[in-house]
Protein backbone atom coordinates (compact mmCIF):
# COMPACT_ATOMS: atom_id res chain seq x y z
CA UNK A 1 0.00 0.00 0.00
CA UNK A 2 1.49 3.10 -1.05
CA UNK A 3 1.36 6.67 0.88
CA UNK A 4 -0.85 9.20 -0.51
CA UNK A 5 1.21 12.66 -0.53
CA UNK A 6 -0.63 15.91 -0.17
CA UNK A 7 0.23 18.33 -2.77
CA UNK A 8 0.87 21.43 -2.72
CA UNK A 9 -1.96 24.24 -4.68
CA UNK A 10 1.27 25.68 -6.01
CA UNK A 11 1.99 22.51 -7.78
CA UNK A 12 -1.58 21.74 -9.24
CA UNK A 13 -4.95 22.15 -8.28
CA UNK A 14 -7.61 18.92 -8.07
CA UNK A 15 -10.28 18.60 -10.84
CA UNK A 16 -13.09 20.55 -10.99
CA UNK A 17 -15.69 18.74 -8.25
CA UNK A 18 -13.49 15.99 -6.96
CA UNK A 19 -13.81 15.33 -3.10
CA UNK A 20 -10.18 16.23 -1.79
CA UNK A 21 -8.99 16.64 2.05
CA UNK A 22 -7.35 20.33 2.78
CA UNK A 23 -5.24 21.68 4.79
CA UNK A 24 -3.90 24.81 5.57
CA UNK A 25 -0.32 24.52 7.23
CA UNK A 26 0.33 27.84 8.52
CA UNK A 27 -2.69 28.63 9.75
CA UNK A 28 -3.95 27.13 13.58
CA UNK A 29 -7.30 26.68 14.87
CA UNK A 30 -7.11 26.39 18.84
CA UNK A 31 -9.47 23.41 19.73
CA UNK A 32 -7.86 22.02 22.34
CA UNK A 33 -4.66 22.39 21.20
CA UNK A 34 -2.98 24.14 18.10
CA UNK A 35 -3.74 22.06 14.99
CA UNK A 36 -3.50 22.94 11.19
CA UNK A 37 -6.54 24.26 9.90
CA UNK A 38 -8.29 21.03 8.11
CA UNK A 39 -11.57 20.29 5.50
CA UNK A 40 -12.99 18.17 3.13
CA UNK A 41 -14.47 20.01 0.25
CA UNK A 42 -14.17 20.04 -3.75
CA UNK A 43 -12.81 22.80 -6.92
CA UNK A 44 -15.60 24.85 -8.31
CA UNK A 45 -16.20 27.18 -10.30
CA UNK A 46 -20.39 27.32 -11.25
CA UNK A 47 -20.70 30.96 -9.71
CA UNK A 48 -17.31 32.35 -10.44
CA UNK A 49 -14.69 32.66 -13.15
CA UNK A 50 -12.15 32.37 -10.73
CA UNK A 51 -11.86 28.76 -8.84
CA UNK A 52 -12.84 28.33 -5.48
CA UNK A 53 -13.27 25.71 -2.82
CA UNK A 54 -16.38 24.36 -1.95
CA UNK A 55 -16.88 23.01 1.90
CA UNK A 56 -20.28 21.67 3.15
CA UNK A 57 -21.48 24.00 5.33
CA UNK A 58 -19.41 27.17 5.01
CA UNK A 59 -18.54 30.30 3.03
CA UNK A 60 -16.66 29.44 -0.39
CA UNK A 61 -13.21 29.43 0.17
CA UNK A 62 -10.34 31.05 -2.13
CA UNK A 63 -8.12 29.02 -2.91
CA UNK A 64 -5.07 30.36 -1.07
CA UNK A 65 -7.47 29.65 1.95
CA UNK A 66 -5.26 25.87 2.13
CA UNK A 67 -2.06 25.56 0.72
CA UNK A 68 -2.23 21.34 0.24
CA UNK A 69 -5.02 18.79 -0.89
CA UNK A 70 -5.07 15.40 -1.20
CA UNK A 71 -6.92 13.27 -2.84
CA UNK A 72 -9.89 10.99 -1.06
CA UNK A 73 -9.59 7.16 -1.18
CA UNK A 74 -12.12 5.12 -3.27
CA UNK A 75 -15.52 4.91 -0.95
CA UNK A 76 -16.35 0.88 0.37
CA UNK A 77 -18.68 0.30 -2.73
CA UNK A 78 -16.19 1.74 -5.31
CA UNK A 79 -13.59 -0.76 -4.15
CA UNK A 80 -15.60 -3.75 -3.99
CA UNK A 81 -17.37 -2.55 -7.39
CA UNK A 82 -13.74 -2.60 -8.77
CA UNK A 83 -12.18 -5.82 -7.32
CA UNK A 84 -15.58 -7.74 -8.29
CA UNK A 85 -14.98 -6.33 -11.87
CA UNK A 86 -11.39 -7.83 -11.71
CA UNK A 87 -12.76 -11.14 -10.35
CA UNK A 88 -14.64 -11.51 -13.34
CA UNK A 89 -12.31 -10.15 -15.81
């Protein structure tokens, strides 16, 4: 099993709408103790011509509001809809 590494917005941005993690590492949320400022959210861009990131329940986000993403793992049923496919391949 390999290592997913986050990557930095810098370096390239997700597709438009895919689920990604976030974080942004120089900013601190105090809760009970410092932490990087984390989120789960997606790319768009239906309401702007500039990108932004899109997080259930809050404000759209610019996109220097992180500085790394990373991309989500497969949910349960993907990965069983995918190693069933092999099975039969």
């Amino acid at each position: 099993m390999t290592t997913a590494q986050w990557i930095s917005i810098n370096d390239r941005l997700p597709s438009v709408r895919q689920s990604v993690a976030l974080v942004h590492m120089s900013r601190w949320e105090n809760a009970p103790m410092d932490r990087n400022i984390y989120a789960c959210g997606y790319l768009d861009d239906a309401f702007s011509a500039t990108p932004y990131w899109s997080i259930r329940g809050e404000r759209a986000q610019m996109l220097d509001a992180f500085t790394h993403w990373l991309p989500l793992p497969m949910t349960p049923a993907e990965s069983e809809a995918i190693a069933s496919h092999e099975v039969q391949a």
